[in-house]
PDB file of N, CA and C in Angstrom:
ATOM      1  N   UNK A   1       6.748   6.342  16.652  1.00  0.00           N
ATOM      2  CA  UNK A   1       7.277   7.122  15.562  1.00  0.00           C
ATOM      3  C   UNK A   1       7.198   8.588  15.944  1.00  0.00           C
ATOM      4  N   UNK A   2       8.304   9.330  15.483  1.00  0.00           N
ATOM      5  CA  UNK A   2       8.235  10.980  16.012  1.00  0.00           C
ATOM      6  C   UNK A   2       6.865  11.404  15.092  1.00  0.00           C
ATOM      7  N   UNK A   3       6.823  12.454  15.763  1.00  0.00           N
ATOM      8  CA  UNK A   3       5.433  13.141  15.454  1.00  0.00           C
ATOM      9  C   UNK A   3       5.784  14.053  14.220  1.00  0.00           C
ATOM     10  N   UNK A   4       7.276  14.525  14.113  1.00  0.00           N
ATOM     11  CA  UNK A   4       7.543  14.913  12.878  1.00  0.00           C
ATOM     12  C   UNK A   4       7.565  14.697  11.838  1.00  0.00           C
ATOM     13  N   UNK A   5       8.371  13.255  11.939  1.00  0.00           N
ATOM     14  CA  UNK A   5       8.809  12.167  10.775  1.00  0.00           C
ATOM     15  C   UNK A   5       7.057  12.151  10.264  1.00  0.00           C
ATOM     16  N   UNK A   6       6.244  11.687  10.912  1.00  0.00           N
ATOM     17  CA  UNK A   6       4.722  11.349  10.437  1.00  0.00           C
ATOM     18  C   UNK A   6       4.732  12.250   9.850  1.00  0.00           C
ATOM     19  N   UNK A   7       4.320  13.873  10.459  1.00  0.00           N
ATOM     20  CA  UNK A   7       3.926  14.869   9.705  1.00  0.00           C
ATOM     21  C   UNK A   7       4.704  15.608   8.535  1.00  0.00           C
ATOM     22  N   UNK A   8       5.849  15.006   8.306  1.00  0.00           N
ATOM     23  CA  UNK A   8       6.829  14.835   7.203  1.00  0.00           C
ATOM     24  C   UNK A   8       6.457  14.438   5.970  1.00  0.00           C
ATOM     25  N   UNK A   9       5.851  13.088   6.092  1.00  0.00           N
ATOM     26  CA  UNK A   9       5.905  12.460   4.991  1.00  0.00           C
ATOM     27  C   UNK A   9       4.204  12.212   5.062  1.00  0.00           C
ATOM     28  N   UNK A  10       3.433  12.751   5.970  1.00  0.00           N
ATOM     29  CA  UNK A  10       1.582  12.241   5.946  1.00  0.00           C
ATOM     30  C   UNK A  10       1.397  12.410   4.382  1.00  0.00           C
ATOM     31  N   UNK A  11       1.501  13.826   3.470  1.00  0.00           N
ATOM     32  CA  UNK A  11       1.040  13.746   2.351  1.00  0.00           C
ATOM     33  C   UNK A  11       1.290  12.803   1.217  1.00  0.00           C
ATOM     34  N   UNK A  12       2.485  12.133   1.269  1.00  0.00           N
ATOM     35  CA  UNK A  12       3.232  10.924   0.219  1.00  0.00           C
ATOM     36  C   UNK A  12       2.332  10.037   0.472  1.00  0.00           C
ATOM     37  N   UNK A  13       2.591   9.676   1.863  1.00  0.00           N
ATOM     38  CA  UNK A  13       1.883   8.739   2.626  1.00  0.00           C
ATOM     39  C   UNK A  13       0.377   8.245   2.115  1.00  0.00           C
ATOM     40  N   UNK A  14      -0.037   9.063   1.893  1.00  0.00           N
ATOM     41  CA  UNK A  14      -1.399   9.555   1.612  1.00  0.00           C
ATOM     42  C   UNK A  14      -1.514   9.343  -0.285  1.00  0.00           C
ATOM     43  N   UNK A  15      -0.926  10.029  -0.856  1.00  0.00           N
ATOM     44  CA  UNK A  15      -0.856  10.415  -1.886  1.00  0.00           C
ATOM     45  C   UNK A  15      -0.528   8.727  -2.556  1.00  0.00           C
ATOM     46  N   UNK A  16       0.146   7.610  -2.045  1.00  0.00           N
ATOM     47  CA  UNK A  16       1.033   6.623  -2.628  1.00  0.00           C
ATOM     48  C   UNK A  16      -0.702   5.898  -2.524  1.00  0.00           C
ATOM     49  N   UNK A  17      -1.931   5.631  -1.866  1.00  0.00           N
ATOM     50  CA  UNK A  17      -2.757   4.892  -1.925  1.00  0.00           C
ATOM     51  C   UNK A  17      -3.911   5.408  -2.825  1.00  0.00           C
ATOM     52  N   UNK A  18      -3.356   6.812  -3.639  1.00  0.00           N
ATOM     53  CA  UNK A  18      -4.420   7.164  -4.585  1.00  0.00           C
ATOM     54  C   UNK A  18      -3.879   6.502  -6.026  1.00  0.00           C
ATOM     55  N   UNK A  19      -4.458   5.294  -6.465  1.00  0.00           N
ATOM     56  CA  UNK A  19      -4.078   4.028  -7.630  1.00  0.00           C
ATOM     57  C   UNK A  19      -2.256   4.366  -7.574  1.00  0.00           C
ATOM     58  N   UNK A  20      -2.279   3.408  -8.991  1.00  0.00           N
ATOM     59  CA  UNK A  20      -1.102   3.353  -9.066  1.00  0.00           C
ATOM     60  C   UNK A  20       0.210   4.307  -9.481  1.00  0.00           C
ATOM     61  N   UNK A  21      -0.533   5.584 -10.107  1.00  0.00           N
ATOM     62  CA  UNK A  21      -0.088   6.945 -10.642  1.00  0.00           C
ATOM     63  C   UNK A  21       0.494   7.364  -9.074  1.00  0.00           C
ATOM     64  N   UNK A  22      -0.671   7.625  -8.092  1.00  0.00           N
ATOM     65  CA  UNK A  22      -0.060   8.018  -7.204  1.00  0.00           C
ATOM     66  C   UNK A  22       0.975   7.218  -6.202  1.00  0.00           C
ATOM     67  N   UNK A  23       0.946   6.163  -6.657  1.00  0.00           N
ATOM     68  CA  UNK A  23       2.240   5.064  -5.785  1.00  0.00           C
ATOM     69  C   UNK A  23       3.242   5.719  -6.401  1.00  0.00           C
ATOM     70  N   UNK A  24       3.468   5.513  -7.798  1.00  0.00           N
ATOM     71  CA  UNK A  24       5.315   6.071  -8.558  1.00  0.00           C
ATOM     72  C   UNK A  24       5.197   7.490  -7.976  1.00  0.00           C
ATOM     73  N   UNK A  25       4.074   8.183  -7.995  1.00  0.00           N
ATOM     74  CA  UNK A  25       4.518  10.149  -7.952  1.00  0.00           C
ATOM     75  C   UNK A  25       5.224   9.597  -6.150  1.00  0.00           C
ATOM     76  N   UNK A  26       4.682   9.115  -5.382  1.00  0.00           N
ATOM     77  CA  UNK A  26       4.957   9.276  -3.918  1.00  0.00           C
ATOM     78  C   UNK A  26       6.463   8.660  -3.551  1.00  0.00           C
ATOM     79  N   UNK A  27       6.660   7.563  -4.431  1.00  0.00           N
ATOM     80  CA  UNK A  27       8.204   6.833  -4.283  1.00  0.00           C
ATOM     81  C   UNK A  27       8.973   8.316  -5.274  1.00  0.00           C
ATOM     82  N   UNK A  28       8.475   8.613  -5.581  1.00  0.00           N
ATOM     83  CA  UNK A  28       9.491   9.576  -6.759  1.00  0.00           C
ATOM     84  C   UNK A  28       9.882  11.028  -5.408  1.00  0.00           C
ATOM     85  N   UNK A  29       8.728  11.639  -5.183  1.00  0.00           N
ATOM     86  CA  UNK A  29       8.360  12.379  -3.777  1.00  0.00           C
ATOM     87  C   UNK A  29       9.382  11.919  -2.620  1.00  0.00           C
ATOM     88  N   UNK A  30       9.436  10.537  -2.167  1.00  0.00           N
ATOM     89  CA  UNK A  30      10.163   9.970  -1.126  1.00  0.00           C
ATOM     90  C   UNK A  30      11.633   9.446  -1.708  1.00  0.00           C
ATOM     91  N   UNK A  31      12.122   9.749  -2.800  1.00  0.00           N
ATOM     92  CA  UNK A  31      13.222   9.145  -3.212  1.00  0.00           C
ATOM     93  C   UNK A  31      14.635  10.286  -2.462  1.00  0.00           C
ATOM     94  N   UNK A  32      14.414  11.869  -3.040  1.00  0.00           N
ATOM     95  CA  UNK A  32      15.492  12.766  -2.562  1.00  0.00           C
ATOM     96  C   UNK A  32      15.299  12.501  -0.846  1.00  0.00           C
ATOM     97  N   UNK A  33      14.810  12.788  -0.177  1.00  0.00           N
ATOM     98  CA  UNK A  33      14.569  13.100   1.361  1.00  0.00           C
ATOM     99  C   UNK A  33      14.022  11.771   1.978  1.00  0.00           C
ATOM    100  N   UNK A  34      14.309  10.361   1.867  1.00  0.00           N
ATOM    101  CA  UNK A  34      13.451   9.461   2.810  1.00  0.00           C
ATOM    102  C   UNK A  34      12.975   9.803   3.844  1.00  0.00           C
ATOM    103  N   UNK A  35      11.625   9.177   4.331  1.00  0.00           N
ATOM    104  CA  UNK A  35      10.839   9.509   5.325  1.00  0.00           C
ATOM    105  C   UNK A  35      10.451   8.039   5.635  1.00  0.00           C
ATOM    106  N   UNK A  36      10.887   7.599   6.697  1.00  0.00           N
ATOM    107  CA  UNK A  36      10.463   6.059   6.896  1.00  0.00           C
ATOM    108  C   UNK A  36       8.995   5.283   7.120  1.00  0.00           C
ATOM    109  N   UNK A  37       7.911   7.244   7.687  1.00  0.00           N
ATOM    110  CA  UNK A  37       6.282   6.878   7.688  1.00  0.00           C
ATOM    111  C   UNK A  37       6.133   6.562   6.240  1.00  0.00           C
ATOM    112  N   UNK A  38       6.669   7.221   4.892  1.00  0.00           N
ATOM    113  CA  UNK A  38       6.197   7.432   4.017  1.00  0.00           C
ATOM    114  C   UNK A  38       6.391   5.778   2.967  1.00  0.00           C
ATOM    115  N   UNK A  39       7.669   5.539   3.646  1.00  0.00           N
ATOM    116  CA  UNK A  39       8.315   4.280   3.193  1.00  0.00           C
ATOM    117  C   UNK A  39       7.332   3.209   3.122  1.00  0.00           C
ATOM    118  N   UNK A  40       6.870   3.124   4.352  1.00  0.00           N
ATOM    119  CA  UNK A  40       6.123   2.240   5.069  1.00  0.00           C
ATOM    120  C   UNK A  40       4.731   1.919   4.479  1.00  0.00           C
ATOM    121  N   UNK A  41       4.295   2.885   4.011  1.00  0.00           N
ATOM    122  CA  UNK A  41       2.985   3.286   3.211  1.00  0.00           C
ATOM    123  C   UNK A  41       3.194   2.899   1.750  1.00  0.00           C
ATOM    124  N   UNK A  42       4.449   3.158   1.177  1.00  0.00           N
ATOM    125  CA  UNK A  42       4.382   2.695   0.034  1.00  0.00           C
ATOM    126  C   UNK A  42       4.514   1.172  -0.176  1.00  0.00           C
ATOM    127  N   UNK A  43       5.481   0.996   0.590  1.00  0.00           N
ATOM    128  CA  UNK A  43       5.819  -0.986   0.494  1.00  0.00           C
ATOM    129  C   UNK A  43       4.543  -1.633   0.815  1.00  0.00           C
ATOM    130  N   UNK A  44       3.713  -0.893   1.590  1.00  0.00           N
ATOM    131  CA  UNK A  44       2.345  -1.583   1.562  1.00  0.00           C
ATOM    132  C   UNK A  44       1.124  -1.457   0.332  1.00  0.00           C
ATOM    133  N   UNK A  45       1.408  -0.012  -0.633  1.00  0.00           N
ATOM    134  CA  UNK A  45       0.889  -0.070  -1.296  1.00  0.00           C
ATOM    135  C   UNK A  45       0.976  -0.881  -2.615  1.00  0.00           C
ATOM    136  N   UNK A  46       2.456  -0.874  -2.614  1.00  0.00           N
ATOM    137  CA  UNK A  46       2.975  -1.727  -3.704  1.00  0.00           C
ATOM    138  C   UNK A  46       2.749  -2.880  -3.830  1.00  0.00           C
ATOM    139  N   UNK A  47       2.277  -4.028  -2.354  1.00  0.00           N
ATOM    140  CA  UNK A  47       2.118  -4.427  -2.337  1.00  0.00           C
ATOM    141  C   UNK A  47       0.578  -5.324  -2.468  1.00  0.00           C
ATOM    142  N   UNK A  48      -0.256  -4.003  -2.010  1.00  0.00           N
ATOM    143  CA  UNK A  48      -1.379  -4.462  -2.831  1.00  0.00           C
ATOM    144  C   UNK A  48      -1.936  -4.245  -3.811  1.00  0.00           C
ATOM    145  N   UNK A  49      -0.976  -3.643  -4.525  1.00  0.00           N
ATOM    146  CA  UNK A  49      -1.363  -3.007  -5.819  1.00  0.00           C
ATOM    147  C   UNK A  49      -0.421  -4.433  -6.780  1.00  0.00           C
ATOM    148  N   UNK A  50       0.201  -5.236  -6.083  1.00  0.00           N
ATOM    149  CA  UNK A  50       0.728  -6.535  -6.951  1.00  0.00           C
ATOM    150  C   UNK A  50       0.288  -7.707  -6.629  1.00  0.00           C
ATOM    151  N   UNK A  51      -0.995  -7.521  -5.718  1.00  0.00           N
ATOM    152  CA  UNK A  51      -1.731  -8.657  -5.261  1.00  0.00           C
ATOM    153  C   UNK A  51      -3.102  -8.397  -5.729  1.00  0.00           C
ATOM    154  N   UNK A  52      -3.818  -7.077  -6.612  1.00  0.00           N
ATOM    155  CA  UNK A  52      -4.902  -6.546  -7.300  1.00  0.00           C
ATOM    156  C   UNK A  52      -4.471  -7.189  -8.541  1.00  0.00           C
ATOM    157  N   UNK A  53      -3.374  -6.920  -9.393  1.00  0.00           N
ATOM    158  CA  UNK A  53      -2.623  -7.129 -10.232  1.00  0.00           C
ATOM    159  C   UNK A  53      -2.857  -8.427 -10.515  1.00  0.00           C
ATOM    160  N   UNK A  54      -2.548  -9.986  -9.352  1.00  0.00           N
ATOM    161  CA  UNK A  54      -2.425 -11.253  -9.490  1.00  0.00           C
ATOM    162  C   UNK A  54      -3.805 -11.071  -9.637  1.00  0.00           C
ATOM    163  N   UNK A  55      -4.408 -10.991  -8.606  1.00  0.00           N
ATOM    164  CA  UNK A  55      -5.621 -11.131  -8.732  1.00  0.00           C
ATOM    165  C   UNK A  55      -6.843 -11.201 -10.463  1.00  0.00           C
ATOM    166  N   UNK A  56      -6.450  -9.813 -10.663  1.00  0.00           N
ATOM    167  CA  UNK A  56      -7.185  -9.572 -12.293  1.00  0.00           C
ATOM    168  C   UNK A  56      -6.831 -10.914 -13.198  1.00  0.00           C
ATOM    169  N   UNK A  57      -5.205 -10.877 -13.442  1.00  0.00           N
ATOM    170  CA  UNK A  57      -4.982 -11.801 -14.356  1.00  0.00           C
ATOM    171  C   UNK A  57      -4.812 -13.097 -14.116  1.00  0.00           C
ATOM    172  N   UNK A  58      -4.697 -13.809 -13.013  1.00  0.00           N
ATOM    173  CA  UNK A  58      -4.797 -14.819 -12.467  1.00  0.00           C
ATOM    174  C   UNK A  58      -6.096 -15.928 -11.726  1.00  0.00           C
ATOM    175  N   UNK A  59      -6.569 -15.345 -10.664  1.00  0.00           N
ATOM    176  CA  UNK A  59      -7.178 -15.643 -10.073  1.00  0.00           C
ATOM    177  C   UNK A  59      -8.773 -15.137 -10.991  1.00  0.00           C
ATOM    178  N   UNK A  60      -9.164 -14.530 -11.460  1.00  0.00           N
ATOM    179  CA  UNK A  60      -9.921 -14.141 -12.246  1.00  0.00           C
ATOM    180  C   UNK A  60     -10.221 -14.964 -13.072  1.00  0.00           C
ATOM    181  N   UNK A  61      -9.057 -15.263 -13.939  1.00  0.00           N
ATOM    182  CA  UNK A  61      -8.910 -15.770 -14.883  1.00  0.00           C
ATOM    183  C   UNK A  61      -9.080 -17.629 -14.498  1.00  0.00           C
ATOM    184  N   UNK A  62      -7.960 -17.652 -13.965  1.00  0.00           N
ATOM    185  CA  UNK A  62      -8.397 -19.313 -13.174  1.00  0.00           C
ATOM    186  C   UNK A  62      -9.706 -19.710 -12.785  1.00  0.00           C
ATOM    187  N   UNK A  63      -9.797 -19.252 -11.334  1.00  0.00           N
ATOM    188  CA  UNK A  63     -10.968 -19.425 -10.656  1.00  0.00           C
ATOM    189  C   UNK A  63     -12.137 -19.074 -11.265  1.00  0.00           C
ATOM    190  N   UNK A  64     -12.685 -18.244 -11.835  1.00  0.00           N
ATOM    191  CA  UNK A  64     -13.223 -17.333 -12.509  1.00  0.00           C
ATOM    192  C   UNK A  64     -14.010 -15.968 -11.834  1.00  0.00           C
ATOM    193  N   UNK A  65     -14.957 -15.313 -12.370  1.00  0.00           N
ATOM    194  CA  UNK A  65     -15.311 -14.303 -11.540  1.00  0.00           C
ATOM    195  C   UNK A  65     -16.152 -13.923 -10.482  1.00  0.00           C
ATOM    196  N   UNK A  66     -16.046 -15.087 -10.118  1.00  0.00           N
ATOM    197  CA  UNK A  66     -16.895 -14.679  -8.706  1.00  0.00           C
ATOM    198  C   UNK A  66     -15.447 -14.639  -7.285  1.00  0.00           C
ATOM    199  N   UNK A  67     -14.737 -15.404  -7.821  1.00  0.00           N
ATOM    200  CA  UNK A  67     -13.605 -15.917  -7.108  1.00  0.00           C
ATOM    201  C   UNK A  67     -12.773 -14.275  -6.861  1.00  0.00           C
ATOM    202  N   UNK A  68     -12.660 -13.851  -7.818  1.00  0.00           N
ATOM    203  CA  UNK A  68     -12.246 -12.791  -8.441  1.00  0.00           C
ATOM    204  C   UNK A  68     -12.568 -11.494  -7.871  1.00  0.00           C
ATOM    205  N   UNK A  69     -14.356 -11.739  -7.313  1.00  0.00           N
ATOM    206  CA  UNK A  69     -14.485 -10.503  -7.125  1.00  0.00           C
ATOM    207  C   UNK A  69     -14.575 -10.512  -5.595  1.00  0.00           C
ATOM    208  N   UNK A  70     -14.558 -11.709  -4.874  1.00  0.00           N
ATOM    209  CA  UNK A  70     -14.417 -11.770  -3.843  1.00  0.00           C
ATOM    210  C   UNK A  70     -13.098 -11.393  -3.284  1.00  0.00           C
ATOM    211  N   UNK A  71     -12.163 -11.689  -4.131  1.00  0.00           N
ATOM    212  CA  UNK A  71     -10.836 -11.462  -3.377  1.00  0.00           C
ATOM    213  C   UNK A  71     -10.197  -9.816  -4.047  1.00  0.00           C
ATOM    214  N   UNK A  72     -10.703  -9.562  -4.841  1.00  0.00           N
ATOM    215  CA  UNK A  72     -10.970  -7.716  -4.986  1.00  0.00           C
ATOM    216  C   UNK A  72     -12.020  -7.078  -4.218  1.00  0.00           C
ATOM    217  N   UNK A  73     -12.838  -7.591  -3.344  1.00  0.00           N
ATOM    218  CA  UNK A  73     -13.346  -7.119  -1.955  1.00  0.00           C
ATOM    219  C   UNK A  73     -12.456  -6.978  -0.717  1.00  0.00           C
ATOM    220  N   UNK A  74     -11.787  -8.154  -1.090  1.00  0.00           N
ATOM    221  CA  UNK A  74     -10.691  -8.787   0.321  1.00  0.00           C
ATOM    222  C   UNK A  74      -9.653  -7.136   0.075  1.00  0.00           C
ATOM    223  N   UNK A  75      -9.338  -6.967  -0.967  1.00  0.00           N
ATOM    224  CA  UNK A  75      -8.030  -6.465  -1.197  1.00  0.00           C
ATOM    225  C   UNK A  75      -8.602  -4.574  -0.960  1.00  0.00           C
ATOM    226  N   UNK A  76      -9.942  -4.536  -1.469  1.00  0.00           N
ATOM    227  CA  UNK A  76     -10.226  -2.997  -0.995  1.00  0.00           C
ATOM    228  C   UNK A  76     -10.259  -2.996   0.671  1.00  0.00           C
ATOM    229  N   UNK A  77     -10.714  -4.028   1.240  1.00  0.00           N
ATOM    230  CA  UNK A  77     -10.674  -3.373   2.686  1.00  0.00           C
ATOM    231  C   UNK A  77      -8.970  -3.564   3.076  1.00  0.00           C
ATOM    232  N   UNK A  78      -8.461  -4.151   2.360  1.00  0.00           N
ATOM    233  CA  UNK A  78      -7.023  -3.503   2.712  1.00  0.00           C
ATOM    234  C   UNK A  78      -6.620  -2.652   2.592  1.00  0.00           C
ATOM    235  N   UNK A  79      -6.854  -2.022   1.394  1.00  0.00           N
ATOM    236  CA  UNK A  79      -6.710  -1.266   1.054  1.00  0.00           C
ATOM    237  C   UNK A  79      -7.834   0.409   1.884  1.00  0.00           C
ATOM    238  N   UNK A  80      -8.498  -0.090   2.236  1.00  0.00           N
ATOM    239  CA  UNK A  80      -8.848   0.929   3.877  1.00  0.00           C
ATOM    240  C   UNK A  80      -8.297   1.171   4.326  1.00  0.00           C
ATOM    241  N   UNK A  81      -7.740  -0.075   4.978  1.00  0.00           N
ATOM    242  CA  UNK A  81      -7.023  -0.349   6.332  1.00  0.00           C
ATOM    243  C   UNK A  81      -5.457   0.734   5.984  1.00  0.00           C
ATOM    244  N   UNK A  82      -4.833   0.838   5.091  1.00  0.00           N
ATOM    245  CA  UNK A  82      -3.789   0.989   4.716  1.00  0.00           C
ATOM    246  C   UNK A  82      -4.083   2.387   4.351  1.00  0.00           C
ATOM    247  N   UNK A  83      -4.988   2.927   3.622  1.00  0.00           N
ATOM    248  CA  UNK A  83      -5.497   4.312   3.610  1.00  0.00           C
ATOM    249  C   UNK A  83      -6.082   5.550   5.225  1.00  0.00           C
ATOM    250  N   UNK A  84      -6.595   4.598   5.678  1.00  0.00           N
ATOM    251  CA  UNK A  84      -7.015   5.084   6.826  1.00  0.00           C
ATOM    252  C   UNK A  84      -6.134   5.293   7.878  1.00  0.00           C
ATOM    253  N   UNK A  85      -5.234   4.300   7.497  1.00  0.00           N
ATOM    254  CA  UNK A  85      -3.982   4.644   8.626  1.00  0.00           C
ATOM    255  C   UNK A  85      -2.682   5.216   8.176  1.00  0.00           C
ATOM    256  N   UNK A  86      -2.667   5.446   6.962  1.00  0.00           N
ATOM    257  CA  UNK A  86      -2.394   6.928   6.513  1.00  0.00           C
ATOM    258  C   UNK A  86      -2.378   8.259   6.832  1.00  0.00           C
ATOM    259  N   UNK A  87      -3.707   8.480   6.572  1.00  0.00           N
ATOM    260  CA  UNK A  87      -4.686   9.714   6.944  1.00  0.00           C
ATOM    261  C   UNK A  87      -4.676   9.617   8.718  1.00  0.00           C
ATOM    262  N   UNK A  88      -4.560   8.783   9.357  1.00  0.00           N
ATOM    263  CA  UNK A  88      -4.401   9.035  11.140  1.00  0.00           C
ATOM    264  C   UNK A  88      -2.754   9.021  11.515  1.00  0.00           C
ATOM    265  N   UNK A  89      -2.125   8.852  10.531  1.00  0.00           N
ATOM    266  CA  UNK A  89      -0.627   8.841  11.200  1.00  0.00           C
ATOM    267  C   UNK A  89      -0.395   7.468  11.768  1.00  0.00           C
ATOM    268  N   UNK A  90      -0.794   6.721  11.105  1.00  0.00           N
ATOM    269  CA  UNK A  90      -0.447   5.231  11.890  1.00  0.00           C
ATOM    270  C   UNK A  90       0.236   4.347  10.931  1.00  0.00           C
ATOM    271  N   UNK A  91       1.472   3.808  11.346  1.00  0.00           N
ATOM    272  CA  UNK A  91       2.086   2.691  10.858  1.00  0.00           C
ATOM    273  C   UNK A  91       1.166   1.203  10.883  1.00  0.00           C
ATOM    274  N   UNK A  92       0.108   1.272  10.683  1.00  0.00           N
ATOM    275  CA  UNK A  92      -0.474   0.228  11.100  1.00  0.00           C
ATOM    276  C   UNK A  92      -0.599  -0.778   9.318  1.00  0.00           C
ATOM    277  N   UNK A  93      -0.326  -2.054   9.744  1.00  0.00           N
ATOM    278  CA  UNK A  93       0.010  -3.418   8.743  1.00  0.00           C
ATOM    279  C   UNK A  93      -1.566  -3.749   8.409  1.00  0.00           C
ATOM    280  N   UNK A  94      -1.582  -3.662   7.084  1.00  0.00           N
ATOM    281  CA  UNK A  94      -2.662  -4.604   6.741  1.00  0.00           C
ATOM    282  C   UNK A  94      -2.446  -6.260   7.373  1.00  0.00           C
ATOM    283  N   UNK A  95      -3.377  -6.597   7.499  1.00  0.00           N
ATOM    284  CA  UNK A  95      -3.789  -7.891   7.970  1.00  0.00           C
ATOM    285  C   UNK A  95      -3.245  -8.851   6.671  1.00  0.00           C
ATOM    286  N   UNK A  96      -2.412 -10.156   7.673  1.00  0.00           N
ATOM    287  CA  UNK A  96      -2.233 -11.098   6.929  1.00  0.00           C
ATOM    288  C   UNK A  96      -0.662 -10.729   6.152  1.00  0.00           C
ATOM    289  N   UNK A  97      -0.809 -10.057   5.227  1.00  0.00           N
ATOM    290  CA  UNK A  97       0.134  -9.808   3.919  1.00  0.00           C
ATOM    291  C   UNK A  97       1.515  -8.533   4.440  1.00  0.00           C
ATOM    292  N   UNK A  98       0.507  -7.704   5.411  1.00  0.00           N
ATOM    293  CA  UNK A  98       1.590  -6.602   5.763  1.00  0.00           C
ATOM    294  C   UNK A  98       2.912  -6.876   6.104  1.00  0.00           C
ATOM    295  N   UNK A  99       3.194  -7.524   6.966  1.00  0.00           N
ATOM    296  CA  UNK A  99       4.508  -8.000   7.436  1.00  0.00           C
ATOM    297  C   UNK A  99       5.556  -8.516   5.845  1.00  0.00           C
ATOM    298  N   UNK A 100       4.972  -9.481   5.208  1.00  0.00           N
ATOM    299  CA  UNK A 100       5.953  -9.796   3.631  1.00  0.00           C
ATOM    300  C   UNK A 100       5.838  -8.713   3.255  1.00  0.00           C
ATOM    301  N   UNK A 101       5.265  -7.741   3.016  1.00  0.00           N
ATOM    302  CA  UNK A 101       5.320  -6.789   1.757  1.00  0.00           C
ATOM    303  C   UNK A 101       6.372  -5.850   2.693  1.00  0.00           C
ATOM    304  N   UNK A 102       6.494  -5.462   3.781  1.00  0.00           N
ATOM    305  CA  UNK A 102       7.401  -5.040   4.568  1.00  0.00           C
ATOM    306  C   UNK A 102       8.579  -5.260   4.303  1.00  0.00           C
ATOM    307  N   UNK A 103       8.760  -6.545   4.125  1.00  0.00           N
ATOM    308  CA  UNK A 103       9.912  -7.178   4.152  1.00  0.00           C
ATOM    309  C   UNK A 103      10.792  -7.268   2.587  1.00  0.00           C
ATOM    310  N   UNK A 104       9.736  -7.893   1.706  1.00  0.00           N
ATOM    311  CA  UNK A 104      10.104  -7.841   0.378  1.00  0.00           C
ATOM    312  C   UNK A 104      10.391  -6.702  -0.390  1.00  0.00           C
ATOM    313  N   UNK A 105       9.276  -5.543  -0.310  1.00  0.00           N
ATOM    314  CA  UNK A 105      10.224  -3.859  -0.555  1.00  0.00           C
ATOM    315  C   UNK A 105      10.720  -3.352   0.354  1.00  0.00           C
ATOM    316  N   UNK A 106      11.798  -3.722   1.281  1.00  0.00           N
ATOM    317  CA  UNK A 106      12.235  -3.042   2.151  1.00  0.00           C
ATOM    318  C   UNK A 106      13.259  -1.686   1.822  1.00  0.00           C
ATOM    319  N   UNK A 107      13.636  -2.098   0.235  1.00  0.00           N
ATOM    320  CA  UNK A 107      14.326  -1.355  -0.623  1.00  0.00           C
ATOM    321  C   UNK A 107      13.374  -0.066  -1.068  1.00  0.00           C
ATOM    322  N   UNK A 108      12.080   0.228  -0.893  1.00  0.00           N
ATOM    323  CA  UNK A 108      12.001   1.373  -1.419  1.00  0.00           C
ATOM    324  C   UNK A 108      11.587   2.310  -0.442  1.00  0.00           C
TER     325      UNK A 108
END
């Protein structure tokens, strides 16, 4: 990835993994001017921000809460992984899920 494009969009980038306020401000941010680092960051955030989402009301709820809080452990170190490589300029995929969520918002 150019070193521009990164340093283009690092702050969206960045900004889209602070909750869910900052996901809409960063797609709103990346809507006039696309930036494809910034893109990249959001389809991943969106995506675990709709797998936190299943999680609460579903899996919580089903399984119950231990189930629950294990897989809202699972989902913060993704949510690292996806922050941290943010903040270094890296396109880098959460584990497992990155590639679908890639694929499924490829639209935003």
């Amino acid at each position: 990835m150019e070193n521009q494009t990164v340093n283009d969009g690092k702050t969206a980038a960045i900004i889209s993994y602070i909750t869910i306020i900052g996901t809409v401000v960063a797609i709103i941010m990346n809507n006039n001017k696309k930036n494809s680092f910034t893109s990249f960051h959001i389809r991943q955030m969106v995506g675990l921000t709709l797998l936190s989402i299943v999680n609460q009301y579903a899996i919580t709820k089903f399984l119950g809460n231990t189930a629950g809080l294990v897989v809202g452990l699972i989902i913060f170190v993704l949510w690292v992984i996806g922050f941290v490589g943010a903040i270094q300029g890296n396109e880098k995929k959460i584990p497992v899920l990155g590639d679908q969520f890639q694929d499924w918002f490829k639209n935003l």
